[in-house]
C-alpha atoms as a PDB file:
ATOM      1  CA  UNK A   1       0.000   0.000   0.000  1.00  0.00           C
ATOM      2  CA  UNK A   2       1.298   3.139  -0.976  1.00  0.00           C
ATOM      3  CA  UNK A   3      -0.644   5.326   0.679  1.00  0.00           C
ATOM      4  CA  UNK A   4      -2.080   5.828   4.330  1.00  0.00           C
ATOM      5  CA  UNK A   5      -3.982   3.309   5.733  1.00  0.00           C
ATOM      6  CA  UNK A   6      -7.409   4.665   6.915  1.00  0.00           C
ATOM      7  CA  UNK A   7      -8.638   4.553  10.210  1.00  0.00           C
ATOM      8  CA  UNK A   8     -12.082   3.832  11.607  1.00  0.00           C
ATOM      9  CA  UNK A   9     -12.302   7.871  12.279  1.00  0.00           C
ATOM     10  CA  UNK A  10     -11.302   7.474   8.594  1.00  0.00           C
ATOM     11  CA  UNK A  11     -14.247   5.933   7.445  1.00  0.00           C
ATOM     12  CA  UNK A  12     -16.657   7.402   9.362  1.00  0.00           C
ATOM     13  CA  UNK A  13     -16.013  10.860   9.205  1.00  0.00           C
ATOM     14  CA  UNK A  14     -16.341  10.145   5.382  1.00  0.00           C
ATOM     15  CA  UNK A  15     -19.574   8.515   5.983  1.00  0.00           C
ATOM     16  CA  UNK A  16     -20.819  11.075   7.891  1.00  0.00           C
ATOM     17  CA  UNK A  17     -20.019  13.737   5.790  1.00  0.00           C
ATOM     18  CA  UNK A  18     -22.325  12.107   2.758  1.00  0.00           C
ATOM     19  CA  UNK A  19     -24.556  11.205   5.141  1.00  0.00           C
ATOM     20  CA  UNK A  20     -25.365  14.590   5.539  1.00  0.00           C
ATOM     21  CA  UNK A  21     -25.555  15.675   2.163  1.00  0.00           C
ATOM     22  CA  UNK A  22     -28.054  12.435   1.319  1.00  0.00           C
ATOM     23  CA  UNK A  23     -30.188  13.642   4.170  1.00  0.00           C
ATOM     24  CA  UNK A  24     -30.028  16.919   3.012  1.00  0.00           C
ATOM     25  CA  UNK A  25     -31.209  16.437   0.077  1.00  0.00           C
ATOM     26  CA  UNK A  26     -33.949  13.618   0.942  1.00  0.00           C
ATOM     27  CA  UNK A  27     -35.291  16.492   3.533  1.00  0.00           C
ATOM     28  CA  UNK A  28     -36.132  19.096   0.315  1.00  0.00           C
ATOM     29  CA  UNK A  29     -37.272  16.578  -1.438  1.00  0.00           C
ATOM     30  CA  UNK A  30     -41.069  15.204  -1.630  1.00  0.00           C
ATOM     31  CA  UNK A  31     -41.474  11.890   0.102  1.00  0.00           C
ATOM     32  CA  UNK A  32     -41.386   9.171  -2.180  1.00  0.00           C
ATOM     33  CA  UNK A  33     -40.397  11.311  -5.740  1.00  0.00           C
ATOM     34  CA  UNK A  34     -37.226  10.221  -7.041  1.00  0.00           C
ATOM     35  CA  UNK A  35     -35.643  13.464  -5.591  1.00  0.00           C
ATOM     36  CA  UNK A  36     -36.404  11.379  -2.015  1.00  0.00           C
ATOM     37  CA  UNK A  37     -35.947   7.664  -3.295  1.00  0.00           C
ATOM     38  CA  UNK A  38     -32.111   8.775  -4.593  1.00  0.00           C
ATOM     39  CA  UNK A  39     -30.306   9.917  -2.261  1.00  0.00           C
ATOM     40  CA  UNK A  40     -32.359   7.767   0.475  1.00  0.00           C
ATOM     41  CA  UNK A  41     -30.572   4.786  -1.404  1.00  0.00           C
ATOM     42  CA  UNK A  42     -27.339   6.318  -1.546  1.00  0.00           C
ATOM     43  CA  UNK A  43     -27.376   6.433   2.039  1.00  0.00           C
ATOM     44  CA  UNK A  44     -28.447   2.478   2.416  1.00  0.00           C
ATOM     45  CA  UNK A  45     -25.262   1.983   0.034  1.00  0.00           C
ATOM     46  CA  UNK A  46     -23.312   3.858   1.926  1.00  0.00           C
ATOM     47  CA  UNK A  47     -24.322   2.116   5.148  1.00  0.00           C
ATOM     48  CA  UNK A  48     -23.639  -0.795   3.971  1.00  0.00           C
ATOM     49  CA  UNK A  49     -20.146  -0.036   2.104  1.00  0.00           C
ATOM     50  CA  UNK A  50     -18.979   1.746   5.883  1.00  0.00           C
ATOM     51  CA  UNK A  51     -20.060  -1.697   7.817  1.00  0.00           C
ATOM     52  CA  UNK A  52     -18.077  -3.988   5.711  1.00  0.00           C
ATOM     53  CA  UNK A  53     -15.163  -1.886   5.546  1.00  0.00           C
ATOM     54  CA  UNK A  54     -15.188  -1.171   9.194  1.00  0.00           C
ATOM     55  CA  UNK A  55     -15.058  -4.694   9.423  1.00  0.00           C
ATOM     56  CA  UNK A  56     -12.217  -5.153   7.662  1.00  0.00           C
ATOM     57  CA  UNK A  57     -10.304  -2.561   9.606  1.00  0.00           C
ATOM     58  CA  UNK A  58     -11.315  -5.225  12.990  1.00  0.00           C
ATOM     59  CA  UNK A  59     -10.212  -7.884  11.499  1.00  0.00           C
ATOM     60  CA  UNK A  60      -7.093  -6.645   9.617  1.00  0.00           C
ATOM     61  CA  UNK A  61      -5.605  -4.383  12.194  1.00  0.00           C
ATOM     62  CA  UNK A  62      -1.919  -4.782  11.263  1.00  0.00           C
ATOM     63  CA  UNK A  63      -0.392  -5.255   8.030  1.00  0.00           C
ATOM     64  CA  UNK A  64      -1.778  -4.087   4.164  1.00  0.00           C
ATOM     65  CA  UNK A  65      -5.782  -4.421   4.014  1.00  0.00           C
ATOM     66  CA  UNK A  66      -6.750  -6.955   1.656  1.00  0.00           C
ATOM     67  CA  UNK A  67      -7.706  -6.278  -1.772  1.00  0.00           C
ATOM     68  CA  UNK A  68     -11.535  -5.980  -1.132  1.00  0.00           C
ATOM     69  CA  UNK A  69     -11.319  -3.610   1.683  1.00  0.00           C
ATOM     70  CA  UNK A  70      -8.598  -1.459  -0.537  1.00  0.00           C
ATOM     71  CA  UNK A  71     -11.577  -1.570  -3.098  1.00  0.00           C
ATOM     72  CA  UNK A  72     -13.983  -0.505  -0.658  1.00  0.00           C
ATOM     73  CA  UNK A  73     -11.799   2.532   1.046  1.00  0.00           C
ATOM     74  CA  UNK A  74     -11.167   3.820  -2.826  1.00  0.00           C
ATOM     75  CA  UNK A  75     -15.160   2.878  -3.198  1.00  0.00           C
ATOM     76  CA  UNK A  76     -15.753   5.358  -0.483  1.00  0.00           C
ATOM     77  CA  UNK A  77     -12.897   8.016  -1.494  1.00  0.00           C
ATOM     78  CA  UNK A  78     -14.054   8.002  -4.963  1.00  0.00           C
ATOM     79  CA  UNK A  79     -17.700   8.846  -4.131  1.00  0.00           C
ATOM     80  CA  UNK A  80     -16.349  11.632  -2.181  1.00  0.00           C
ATOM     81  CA  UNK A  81     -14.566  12.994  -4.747  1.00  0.00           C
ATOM     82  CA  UNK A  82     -16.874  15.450  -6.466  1.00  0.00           C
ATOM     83  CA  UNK A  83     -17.716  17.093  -3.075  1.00  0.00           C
ATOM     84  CA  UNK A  84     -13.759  18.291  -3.130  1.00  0.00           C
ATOM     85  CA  UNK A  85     -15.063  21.652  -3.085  1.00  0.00           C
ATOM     86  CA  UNK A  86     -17.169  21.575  -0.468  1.00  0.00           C
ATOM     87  CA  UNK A  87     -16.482  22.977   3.408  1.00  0.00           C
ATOM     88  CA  UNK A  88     -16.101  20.203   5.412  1.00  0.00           C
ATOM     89  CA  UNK A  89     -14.307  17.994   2.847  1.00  0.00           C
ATOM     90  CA  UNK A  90     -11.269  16.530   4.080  1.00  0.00           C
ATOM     91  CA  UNK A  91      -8.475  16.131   1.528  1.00  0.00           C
ATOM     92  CA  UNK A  92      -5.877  15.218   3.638  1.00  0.00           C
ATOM     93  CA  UNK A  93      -7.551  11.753   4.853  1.00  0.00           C
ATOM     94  CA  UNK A  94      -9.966  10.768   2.192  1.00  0.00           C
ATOM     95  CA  UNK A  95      -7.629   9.783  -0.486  1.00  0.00           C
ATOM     96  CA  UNK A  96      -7.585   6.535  -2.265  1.00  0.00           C
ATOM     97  CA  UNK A  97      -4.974   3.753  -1.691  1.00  0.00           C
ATOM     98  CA  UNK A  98      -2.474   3.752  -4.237  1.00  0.00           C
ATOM     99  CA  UNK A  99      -2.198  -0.113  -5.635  1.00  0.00           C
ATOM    100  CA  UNK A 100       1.271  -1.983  -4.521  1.00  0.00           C
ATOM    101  CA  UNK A 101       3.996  -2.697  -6.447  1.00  0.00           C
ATOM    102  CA  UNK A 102       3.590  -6.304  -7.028  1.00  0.00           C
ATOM    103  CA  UNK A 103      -0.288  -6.040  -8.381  1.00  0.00           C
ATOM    104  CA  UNK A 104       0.748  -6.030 -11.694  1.00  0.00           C
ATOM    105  CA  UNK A 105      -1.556  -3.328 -13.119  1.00  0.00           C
ATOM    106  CA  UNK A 106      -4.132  -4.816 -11.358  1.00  0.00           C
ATOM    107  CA  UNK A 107      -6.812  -1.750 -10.208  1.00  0.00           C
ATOM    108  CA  UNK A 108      -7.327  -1.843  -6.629  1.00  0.00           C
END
């Protein structure tokens, strides 16, 4: 892993960051249009994207995360990526993992 491995703090600081935005948006929203039903999913997604890769983080505590929590971190990072601009976004911590050396071009 070339890059820093995330924390639980991590992951849900992320998490709660769209979290907010999906409610957000669900709360202007009529209940049940598809302005409500979007973002109401994205947040079940996103639920259940931050439980498995918390998991991983218990059960891999030392050592490089295996490849499906590295593709769930850069899951997460990449979803946060178009809210760069936005106050509250954290740069510094939400970055994807880079893939290791011996991958072979393989996309993490």
């Amino acid at each position: 892993m070339n890059s820093p491995r995330p924390t639980r703090s991590d992951v849900q600081s992320a998490a709660a960051f769209l979290e907010a935005r999906c409610e957000g948006l669900a709360a202007k929203a009529d209940f049940y249009s598809d302005d409500y039903r979007l973002p109401t999913s994205a947040e079940f997604l996103l639920q259940h994207l931050v439980a498995e890769l918390l998991a991983d983080l218990d059960n891999h505590t030392a050592g490089p995360l295996p490849d499906d929590a590295v593709r769930r971190w850069n899951c997460l990072a990449d979803a946060l990526g178009p809210w760069d601009d936005q106050p509250g976004f954290d740069g510094r911590r939400w970055v994807p993992i880079l893939p290791r050396p011996d991958a072979r071009g393989a996309r993490t």
